[in-house]
N, C-alpha and C. Protein backbone atom coordinates (compact mmCIF):
# COMPACT_ATOMS: atom_id res chain seq x y z
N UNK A 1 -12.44 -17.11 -25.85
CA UNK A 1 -11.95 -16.66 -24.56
C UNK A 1 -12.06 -15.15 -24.51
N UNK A 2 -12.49 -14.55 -23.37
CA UNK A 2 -12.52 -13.03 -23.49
C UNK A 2 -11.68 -12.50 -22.30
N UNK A 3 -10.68 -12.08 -23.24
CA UNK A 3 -10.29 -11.57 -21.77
C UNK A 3 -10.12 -10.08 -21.66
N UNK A 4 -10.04 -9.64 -20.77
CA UNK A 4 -9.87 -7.86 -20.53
C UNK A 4 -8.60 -6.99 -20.42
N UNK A 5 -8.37 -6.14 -20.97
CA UNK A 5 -7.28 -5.64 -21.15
C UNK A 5 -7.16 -4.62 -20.44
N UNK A 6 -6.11 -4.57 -19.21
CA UNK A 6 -6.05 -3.75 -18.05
C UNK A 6 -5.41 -2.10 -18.71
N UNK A 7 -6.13 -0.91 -18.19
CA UNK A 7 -5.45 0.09 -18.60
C UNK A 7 -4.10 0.47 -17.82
N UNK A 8 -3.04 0.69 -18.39
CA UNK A 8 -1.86 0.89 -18.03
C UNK A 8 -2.01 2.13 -17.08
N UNK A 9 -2.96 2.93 -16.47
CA UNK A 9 -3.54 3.49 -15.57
C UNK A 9 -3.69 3.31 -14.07
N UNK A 10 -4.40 1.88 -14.53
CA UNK A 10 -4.51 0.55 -13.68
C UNK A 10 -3.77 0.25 -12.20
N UNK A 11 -2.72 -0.37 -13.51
CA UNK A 11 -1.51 -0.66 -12.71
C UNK A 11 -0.12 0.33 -11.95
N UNK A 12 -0.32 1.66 -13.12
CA UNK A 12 0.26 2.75 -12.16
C UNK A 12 -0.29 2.89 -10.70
N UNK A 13 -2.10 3.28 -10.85
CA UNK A 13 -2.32 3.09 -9.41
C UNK A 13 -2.07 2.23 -8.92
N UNK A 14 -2.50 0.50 -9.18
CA UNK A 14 -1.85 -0.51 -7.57
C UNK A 14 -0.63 0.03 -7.29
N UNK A 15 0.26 0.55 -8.52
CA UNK A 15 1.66 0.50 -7.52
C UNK A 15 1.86 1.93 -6.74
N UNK A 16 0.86 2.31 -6.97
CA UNK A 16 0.94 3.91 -6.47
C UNK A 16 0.33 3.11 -4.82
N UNK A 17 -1.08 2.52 -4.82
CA UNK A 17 -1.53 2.06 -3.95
C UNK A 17 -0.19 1.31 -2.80
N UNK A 18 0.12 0.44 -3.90
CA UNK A 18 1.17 -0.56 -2.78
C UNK A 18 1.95 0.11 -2.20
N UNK A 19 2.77 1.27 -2.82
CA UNK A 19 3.47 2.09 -1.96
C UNK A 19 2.88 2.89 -0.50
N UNK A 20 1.87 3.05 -0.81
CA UNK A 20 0.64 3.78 0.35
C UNK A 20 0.37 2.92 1.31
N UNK A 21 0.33 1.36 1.14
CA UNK A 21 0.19 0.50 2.30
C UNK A 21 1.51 0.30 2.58
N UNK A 22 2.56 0.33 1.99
CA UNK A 22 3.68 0.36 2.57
C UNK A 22 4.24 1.29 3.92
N UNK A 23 3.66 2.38 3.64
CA UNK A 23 3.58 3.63 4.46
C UNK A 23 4.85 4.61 3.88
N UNK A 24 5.19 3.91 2.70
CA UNK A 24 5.97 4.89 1.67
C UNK A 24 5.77 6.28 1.67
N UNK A 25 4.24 6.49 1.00
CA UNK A 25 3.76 7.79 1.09
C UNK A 25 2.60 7.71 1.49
N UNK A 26 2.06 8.85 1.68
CA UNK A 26 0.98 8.90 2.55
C UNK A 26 -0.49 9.85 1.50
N UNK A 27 -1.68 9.84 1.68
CA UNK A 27 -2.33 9.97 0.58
C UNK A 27 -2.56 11.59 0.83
N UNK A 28 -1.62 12.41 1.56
CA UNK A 28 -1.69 14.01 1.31
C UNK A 28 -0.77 14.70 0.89
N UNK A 29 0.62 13.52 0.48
CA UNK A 29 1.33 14.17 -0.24
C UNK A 29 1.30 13.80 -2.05
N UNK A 30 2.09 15.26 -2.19
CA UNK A 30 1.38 15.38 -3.50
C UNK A 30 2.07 14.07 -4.51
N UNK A 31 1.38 14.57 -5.45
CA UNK A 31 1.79 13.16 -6.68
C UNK A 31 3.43 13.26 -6.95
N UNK A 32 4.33 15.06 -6.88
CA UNK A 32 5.33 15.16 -7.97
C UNK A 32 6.35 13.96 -6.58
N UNK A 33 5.60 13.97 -5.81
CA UNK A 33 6.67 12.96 -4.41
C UNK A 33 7.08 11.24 -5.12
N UNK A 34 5.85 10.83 -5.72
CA UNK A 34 6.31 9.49 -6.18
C UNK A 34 7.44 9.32 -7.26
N UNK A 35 7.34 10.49 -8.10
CA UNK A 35 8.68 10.96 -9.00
C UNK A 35 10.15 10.00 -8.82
N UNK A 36 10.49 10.74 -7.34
CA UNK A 36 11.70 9.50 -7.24
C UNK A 36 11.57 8.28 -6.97
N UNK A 37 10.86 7.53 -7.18
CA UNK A 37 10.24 6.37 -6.52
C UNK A 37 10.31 5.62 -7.96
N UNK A 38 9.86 6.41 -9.13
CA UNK A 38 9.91 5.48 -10.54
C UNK A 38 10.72 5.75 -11.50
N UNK A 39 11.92 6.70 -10.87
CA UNK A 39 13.11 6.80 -11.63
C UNK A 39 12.68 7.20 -12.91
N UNK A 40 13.20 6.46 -13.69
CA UNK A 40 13.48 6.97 -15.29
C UNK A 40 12.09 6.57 -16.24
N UNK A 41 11.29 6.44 -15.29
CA UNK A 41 10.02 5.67 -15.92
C UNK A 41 9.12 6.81 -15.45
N UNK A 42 9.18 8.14 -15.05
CA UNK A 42 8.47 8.43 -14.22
C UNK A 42 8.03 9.69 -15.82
N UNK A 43 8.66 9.92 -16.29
CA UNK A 43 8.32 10.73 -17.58
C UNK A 43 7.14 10.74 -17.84
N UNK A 44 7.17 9.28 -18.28
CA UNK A 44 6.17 9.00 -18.84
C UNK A 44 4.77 9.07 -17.73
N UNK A 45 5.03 8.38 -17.19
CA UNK A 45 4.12 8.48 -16.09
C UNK A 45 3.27 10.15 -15.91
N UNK A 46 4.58 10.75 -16.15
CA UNK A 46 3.81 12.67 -15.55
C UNK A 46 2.96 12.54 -16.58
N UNK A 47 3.61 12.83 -17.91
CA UNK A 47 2.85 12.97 -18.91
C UNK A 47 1.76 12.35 -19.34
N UNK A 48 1.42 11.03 -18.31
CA UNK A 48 0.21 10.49 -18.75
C UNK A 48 -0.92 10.89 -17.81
N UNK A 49 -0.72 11.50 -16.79
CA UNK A 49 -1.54 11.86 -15.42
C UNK A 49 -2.05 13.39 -15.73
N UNK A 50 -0.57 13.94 -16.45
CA UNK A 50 -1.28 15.32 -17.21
C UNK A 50 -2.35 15.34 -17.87
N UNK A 51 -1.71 14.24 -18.72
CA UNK A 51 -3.05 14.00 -19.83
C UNK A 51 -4.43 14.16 -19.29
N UNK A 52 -4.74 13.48 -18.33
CA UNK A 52 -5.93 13.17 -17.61
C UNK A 52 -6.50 14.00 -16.42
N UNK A 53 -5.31 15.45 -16.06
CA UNK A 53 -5.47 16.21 -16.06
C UNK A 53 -5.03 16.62 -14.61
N UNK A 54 -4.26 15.35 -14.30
CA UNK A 54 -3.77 15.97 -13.03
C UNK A 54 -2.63 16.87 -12.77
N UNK A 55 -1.97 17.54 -11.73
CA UNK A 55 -0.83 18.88 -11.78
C UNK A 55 -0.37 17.89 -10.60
N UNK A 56 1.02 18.13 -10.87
CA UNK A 56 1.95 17.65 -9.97
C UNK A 56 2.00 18.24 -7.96
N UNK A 57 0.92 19.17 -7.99
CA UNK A 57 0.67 19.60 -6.69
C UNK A 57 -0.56 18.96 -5.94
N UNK A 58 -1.44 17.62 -6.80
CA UNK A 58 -2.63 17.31 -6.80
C UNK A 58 -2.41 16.21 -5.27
N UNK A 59 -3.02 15.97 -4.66
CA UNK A 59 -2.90 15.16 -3.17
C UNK A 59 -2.77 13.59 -4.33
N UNK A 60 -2.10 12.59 -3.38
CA UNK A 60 -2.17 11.30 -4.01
C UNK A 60 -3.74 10.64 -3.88
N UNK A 61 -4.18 10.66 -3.17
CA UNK A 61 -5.61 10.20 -3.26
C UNK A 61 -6.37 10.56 -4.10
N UNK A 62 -5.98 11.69 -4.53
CA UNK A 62 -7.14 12.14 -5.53
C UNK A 62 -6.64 11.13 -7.07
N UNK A 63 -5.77 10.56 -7.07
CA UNK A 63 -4.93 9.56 -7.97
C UNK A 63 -5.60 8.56 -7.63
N UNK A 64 -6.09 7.96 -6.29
CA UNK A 64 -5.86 6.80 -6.17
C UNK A 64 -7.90 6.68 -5.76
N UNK A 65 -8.22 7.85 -5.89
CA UNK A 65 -9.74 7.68 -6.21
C UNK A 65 -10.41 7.57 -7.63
N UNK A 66 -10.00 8.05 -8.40
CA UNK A 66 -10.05 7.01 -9.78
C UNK A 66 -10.36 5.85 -10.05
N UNK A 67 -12.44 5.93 -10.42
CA UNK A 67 -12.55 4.51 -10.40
C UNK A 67 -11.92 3.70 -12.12
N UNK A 68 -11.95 4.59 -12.46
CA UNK A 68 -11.96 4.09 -13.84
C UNK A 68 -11.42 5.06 -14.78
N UNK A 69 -10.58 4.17 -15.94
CA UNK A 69 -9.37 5.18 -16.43
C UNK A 69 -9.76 5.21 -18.21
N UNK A 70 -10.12 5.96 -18.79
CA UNK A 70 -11.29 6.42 -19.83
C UNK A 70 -10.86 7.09 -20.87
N UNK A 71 -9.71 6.71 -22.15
CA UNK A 71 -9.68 7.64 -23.17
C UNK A 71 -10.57 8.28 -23.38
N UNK A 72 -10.52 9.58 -24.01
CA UNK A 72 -11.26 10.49 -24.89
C UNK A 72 -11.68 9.79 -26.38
C-alpha cells in the first residue's frame, strides 16, 4: 500500500484557506492576523512559516500560494 504523507504545512494552509472562504480573513491581511485564531498552537505555527521564510507582515496569499511545502 503506498500511501502519502501530508506535510503539516499542508494542512496549516487548508485551515488557513477555510478560514478565507469563511470570509474570516481576507487574503491582504497579513499572516500575524491569524495568530488569534490558533491560540496556543500558533507558536509553533510562527516558527514554522519563519522557517520557510515568511515575516509576520507578509499578505495571507502569499501563504496560501504555496504550491508545495519542501524541507531543505
Amino acid at each position: 500500500m503506498n500511501q502519502q504523507v501530508v506535510h503539516p504545512m499542508d494542512k496549516f494552509q487548508g485551515q488557513v484557506n477555510s478560514l478565507l472562504k469563511s470570509n474570516i480573513i481576507k487574503p491582504t491581511d497579513k499572516i500575524w492576523k491569524i495568530a488569534l485564531l490558533f491560540g496556543d498552537k500558533w507558536h509553533y505555527w510562527k516558527k514554522e512559516l519563519q522557517e520557510f521564510g515568511f515575516s509576520m507582515q507578509d499578505p495571507i496569499a502569499e501563504l496560501l500560494a504555496v504550491e508545495a511545502w519542501e524541507e531543505d
